[in-house]
PDB file of N, CA and C in Angstrom:
ATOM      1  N   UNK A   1      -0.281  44.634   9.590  1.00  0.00           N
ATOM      2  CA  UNK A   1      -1.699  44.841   9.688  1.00  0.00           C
ATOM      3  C   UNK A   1      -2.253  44.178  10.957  1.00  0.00           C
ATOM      4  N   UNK A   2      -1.587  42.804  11.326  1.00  0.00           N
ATOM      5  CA  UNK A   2      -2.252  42.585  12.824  1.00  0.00           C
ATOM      6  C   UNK A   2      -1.850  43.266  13.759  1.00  0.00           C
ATOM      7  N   UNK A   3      -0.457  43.876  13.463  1.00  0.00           N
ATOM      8  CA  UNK A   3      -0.318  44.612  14.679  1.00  0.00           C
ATOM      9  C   UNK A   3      -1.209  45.609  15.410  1.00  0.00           C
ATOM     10  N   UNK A   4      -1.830  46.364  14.436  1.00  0.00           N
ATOM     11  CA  UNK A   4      -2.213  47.299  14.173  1.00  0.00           C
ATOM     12  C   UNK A   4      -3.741  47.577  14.630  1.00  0.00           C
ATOM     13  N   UNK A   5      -4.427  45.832  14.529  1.00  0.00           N
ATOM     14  CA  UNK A   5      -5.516  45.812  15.028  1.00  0.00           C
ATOM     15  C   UNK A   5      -5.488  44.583  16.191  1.00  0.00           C
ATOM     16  N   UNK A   6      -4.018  44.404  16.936  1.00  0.00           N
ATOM     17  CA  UNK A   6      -4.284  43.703  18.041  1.00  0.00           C
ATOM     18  C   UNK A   6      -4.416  42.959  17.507  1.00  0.00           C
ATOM     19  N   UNK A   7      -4.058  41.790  16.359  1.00  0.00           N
ATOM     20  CA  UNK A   7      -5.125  40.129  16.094  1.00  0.00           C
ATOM     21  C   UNK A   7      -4.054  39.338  16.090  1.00  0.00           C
ATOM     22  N   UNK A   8      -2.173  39.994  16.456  1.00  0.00           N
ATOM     23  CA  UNK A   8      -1.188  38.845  16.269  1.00  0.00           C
ATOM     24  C   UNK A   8      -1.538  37.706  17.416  1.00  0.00           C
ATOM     25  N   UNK A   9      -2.420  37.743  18.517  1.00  0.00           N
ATOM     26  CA  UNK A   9      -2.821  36.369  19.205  1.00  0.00           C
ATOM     27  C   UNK A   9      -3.776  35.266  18.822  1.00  0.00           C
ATOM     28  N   UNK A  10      -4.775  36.256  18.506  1.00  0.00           N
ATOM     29  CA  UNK A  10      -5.629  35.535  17.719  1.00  0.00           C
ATOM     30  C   UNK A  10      -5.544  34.708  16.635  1.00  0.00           C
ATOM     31  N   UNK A  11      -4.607  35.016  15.735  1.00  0.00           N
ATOM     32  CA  UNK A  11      -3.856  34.607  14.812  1.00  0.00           C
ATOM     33  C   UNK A  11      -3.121  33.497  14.795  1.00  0.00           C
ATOM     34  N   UNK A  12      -2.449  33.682  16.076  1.00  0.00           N
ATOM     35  CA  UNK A  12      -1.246  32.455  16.567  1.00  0.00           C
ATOM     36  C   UNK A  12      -2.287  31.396  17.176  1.00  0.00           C
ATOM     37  N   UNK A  13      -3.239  31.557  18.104  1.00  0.00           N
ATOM     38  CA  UNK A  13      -4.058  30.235  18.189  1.00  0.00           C
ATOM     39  C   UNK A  13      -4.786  29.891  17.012  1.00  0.00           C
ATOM     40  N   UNK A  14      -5.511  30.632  15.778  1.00  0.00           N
ATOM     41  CA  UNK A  14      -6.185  30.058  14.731  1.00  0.00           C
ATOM     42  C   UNK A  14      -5.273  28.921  14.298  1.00  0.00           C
ATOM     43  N   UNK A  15      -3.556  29.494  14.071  1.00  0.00           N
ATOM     44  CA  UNK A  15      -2.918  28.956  13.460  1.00  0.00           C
ATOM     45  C   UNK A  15      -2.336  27.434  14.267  1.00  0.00           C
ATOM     46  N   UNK A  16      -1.994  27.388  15.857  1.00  0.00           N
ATOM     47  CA  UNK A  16      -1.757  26.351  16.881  1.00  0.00           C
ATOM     48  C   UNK A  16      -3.114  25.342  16.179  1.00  0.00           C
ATOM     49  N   UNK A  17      -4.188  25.858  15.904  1.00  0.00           N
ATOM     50  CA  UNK A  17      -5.428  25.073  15.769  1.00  0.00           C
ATOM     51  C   UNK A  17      -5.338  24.297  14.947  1.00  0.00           C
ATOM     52  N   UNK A  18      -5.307  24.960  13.716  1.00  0.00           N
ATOM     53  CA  UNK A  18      -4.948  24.253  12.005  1.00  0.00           C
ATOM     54  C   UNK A  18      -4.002  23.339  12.246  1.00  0.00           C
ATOM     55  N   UNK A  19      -2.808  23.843  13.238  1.00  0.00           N
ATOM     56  CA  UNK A  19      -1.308  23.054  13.028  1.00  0.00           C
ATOM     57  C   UNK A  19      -1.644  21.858  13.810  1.00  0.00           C
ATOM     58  N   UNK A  20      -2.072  21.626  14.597  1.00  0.00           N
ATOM     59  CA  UNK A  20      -2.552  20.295  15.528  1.00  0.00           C
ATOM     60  C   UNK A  20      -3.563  19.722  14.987  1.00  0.00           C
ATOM     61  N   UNK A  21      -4.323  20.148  13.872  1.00  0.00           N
ATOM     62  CA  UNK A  21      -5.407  19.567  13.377  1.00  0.00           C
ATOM     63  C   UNK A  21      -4.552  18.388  11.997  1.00  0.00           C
ATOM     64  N   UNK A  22      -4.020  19.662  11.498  1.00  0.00           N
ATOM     65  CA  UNK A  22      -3.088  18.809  10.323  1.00  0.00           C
ATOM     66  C   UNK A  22      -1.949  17.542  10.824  1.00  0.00           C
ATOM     67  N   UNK A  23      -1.369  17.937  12.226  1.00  0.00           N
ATOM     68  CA  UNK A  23      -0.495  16.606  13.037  1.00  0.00           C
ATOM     69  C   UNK A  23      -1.585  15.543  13.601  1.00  0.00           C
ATOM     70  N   UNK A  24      -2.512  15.700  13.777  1.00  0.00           N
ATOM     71  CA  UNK A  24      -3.309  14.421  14.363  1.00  0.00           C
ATOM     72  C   UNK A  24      -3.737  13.804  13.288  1.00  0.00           C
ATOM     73  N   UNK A  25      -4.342  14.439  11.931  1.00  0.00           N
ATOM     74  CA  UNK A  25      -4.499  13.299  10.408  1.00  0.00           C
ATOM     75  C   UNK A  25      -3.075  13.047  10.038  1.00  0.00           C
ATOM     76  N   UNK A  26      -1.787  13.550  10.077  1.00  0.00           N
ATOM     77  CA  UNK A  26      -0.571  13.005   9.956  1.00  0.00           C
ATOM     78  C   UNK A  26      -0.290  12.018  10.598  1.00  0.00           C
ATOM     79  N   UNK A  27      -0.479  11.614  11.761  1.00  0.00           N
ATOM     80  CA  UNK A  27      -0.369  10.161  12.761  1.00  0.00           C
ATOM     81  C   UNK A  27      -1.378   9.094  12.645  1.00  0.00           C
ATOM     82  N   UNK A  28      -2.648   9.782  11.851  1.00  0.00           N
ATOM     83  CA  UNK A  28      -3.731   8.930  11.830  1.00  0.00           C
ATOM     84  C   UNK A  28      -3.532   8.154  10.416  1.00  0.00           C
ATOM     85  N   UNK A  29      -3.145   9.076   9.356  1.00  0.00           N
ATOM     86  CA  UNK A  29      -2.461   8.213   8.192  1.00  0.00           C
ATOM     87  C   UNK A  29      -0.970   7.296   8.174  1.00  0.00           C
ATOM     88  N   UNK A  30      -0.308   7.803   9.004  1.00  0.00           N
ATOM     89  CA  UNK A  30       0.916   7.124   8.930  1.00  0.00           C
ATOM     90  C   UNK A  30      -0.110   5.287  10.024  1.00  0.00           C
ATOM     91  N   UNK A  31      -0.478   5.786  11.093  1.00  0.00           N
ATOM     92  CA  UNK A  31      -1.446   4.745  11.382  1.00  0.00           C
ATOM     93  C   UNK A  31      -1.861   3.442  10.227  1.00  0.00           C
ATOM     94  N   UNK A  32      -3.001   4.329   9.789  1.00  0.00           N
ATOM     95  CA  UNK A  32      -3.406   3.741   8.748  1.00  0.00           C
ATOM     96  C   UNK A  32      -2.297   2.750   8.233  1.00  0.00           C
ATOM     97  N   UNK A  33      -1.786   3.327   7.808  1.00  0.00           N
ATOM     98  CA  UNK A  33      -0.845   2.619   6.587  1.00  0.00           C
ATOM     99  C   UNK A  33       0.409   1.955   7.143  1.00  0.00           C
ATOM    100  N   UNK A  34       0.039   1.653   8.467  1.00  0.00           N
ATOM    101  CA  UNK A  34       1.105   0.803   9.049  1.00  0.00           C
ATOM    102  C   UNK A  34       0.459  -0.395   9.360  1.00  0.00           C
ATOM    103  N   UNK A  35      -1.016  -0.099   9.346  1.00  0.00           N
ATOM    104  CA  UNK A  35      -1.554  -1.082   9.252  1.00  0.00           C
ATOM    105  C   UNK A  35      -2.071  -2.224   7.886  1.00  0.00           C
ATOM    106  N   UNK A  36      -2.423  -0.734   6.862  1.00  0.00           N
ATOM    107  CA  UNK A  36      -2.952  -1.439   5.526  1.00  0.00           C
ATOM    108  C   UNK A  36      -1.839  -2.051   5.012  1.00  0.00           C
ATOM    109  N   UNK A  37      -0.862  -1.413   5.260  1.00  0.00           N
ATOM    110  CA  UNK A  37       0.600  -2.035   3.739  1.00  0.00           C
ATOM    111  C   UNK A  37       0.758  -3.491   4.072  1.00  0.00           C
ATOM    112  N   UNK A  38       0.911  -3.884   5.371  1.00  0.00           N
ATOM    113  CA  UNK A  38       1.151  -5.212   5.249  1.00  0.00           C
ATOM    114  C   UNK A  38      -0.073  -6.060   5.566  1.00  0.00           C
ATOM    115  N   UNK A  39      -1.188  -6.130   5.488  1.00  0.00           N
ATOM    116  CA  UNK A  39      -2.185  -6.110   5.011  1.00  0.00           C
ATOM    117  C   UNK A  39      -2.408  -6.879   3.484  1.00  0.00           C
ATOM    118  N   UNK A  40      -2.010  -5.852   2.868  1.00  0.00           N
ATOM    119  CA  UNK A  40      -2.154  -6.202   1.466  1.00  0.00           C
ATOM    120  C   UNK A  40      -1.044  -6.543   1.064  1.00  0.00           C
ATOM    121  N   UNK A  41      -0.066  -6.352   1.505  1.00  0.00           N
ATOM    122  CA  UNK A  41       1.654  -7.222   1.037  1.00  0.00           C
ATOM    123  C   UNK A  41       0.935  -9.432   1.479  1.00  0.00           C
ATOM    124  N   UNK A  42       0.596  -9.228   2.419  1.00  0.00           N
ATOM    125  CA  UNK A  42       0.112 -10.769   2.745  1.00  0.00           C
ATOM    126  C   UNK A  42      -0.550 -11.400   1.792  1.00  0.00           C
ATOM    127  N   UNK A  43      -1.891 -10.103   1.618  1.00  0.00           N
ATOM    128  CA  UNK A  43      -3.139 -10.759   0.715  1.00  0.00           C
ATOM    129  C   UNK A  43      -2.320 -11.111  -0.517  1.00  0.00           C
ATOM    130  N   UNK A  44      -1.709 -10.703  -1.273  1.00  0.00           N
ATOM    131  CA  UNK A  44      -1.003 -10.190  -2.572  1.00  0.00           C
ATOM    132  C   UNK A  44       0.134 -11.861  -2.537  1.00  0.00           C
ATOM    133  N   UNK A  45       0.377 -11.730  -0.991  1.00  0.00           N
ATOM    134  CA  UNK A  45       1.490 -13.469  -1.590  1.00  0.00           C
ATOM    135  C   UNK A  45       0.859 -14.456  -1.460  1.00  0.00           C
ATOM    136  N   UNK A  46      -0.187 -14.251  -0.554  1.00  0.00           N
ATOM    137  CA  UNK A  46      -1.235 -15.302  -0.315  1.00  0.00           C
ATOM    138  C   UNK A  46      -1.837 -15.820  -2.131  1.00  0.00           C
ATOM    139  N   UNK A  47      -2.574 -14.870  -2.493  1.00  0.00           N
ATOM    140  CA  UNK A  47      -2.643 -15.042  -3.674  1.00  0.00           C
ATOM    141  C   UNK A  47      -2.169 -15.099  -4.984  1.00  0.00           C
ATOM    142  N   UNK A  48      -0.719 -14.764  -4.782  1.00  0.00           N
ATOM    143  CA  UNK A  48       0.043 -15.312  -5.878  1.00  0.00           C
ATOM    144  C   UNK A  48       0.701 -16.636  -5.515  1.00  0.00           C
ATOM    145  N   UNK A  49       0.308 -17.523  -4.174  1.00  0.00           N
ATOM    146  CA  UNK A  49       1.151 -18.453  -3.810  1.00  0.00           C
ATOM    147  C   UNK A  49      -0.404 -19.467  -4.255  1.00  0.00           C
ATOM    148  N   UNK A  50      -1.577 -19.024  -4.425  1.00  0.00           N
ATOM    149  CA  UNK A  50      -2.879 -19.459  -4.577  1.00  0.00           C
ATOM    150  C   UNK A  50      -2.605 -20.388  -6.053  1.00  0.00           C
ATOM    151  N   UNK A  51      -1.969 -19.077  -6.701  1.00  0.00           N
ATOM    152  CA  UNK A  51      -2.352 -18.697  -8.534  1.00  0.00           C
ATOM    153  C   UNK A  51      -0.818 -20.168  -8.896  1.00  0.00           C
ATOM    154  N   UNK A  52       0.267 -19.581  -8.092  1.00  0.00           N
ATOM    155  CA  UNK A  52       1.063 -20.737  -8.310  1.00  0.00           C
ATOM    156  C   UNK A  52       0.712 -22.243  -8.235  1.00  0.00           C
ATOM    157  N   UNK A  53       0.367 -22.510  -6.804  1.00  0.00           N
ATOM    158  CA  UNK A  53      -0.478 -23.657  -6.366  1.00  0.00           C
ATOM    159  C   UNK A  53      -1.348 -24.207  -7.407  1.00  0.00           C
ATOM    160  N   UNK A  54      -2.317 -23.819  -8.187  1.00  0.00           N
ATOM    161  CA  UNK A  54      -3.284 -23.766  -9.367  1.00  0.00           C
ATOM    162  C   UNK A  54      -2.721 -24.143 -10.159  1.00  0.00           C
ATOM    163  N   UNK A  55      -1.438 -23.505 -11.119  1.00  0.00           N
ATOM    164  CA  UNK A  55      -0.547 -23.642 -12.148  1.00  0.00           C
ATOM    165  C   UNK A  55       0.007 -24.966 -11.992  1.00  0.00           C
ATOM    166  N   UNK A  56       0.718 -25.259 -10.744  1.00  0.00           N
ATOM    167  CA  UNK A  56       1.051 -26.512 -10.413  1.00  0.00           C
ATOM    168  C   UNK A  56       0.169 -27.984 -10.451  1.00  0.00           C
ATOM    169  N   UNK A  57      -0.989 -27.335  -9.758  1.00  0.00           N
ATOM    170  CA  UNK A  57      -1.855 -28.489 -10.255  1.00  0.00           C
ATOM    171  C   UNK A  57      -2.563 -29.071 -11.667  1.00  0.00           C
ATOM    172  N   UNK A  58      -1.919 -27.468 -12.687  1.00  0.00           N
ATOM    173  CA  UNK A  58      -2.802 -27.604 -13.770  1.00  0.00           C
ATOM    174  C   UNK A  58      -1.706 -28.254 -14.859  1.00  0.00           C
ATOM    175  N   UNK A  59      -0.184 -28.230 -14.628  1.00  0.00           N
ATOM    176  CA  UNK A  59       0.355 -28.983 -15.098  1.00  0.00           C
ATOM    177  C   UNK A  59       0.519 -30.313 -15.123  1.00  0.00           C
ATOM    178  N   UNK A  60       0.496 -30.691 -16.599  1.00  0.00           N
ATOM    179  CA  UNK A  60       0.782 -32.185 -16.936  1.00  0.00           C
ATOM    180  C   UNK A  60       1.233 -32.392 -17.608  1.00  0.00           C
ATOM    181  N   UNK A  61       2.323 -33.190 -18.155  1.00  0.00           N
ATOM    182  CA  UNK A  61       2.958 -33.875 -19.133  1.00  0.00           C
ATOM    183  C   UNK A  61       4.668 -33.734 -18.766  1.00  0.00           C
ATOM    184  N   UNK A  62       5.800 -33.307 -20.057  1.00  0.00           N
ATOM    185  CA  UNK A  62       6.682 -33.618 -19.253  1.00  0.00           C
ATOM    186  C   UNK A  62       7.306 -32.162 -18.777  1.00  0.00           C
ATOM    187  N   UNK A  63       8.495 -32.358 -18.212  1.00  0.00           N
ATOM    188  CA  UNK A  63       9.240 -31.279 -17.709  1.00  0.00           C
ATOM    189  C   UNK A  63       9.104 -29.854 -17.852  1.00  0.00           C
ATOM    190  N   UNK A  64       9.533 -30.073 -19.496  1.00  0.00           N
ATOM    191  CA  UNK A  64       9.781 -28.877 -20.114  1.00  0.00           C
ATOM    192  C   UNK A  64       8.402 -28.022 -20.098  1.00  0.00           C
ATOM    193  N   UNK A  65       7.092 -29.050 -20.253  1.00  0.00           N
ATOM    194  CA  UNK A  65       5.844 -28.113 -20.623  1.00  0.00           C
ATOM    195  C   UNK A  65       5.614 -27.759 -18.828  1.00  0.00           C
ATOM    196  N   UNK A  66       5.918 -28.258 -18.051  1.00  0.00           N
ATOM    197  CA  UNK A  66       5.602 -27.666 -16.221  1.00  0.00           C
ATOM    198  C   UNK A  66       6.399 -26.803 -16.444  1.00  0.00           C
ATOM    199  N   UNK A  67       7.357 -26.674 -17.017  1.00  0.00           N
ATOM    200  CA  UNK A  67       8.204 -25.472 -16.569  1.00  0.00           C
ATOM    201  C   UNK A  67       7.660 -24.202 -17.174  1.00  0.00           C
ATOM    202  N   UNK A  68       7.054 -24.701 -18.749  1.00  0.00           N
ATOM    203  CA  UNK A  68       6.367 -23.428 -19.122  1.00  0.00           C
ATOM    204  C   UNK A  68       5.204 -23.007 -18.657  1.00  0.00           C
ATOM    205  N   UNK A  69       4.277 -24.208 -17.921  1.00  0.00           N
ATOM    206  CA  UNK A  69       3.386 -23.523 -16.834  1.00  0.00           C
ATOM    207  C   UNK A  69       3.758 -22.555 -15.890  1.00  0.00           C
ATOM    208  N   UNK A  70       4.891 -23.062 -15.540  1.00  0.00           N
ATOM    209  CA  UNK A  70       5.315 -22.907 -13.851  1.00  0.00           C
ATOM    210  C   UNK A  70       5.326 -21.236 -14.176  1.00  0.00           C
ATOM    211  N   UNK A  71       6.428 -20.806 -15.331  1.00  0.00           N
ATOM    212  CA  UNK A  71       7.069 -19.471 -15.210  1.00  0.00           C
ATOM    213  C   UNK A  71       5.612 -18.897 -15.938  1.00  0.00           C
ATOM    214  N   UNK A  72       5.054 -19.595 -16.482  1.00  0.00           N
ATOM    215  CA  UNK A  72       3.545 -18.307 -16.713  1.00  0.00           C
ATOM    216  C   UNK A  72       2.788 -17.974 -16.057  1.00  0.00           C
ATOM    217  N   UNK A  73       2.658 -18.805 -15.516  1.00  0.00           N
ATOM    218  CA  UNK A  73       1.452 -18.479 -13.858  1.00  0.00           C
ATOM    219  C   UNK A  73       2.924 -17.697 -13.045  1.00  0.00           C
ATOM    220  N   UNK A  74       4.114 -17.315 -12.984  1.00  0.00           N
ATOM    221  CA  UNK A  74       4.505 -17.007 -11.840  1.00  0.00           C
ATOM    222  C   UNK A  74       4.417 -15.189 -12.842  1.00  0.00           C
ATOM    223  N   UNK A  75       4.399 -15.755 -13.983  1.00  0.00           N
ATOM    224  CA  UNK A  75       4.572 -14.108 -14.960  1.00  0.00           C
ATOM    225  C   UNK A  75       2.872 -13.219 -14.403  1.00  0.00           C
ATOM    226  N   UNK A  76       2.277 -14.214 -15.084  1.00  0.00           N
ATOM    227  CA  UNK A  76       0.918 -14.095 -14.595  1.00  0.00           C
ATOM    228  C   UNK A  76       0.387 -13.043 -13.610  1.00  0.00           C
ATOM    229  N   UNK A  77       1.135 -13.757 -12.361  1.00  0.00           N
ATOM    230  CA  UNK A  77       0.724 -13.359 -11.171  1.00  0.00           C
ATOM    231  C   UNK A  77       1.027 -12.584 -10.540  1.00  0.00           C
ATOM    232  N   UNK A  78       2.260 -12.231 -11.034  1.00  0.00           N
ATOM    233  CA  UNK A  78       2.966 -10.872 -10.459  1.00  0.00           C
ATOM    234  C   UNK A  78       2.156  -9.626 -11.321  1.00  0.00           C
ATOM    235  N   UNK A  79       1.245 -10.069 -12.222  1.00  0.00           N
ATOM    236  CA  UNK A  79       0.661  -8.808 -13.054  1.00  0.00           C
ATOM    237  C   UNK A  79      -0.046  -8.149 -12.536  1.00  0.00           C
ATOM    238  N   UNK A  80      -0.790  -9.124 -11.319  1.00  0.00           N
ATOM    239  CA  UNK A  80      -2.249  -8.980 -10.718  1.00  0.00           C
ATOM    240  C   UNK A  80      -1.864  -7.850  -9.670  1.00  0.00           C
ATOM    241  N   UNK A  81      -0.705  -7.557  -9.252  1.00  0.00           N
ATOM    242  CA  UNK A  81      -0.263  -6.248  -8.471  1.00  0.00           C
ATOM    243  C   UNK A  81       0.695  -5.644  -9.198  1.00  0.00           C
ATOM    244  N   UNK A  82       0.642  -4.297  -8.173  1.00  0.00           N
ATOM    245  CA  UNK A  82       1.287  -3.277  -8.991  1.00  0.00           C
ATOM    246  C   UNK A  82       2.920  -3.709  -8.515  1.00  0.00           C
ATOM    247  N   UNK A  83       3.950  -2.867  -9.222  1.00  0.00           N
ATOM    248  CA  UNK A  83       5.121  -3.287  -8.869  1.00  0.00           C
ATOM    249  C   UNK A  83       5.588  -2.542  -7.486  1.00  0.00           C
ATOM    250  N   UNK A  84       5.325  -1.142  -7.211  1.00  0.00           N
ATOM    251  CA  UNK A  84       5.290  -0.590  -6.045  1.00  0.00           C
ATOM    252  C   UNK A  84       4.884   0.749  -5.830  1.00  0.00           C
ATOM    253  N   UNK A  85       3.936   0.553  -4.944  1.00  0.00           N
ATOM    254  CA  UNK A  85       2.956   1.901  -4.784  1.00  0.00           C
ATOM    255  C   UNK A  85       3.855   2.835  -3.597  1.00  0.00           C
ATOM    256  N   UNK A  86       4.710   2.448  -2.708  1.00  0.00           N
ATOM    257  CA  UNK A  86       5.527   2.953  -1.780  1.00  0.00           C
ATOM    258  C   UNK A  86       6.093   4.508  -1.987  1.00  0.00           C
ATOM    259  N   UNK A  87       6.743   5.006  -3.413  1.00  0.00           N
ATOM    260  CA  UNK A  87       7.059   6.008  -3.814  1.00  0.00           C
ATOM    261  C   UNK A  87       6.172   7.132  -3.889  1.00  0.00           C
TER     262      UNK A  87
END
């Protein structure tokens, strides 16, 4: 049918158009997210190294009960993020 009415050029630049439109938000997201991921990988140890820090200070008495602080705030804190959004 384009042949037919002359539009196979027209066609091929609509389409060059779309296709360079869709590769420049492809570089602009991979961008993005080369920037955000580690970003929020930092914020995320920063603040589970916060939540630990806290736990540590909030323990008292002997061994055994720091230790059951220690591993609840570390259970805790790993809740507060997801396990991996990457997939």
């Amino acid at each position: 049918m384009l042949q037919l009415f002359n539009g196979e050029e027209r066609s091929r630049r609509e389409f060059a158009g779309v296709n360079n439109d869709h590769r420049e938000a492809y570089k602009d997201a991979i961008t993005a997210y080369g920037w955000f991921y580690p970003v929020v990988e930092f914020i995320s140890m920063l603040a589970l190294a916060a939540i630990l820090t806290w736990g540590r200070a909030c323990a008292s008495g002997p061994a055994a009960s720091r230790s059951v602080w220690w591993s609840r705030f570390l259970q805790y804190g790993l809740r507060f993020f997801p396990p991996d959004f990457r997939t």
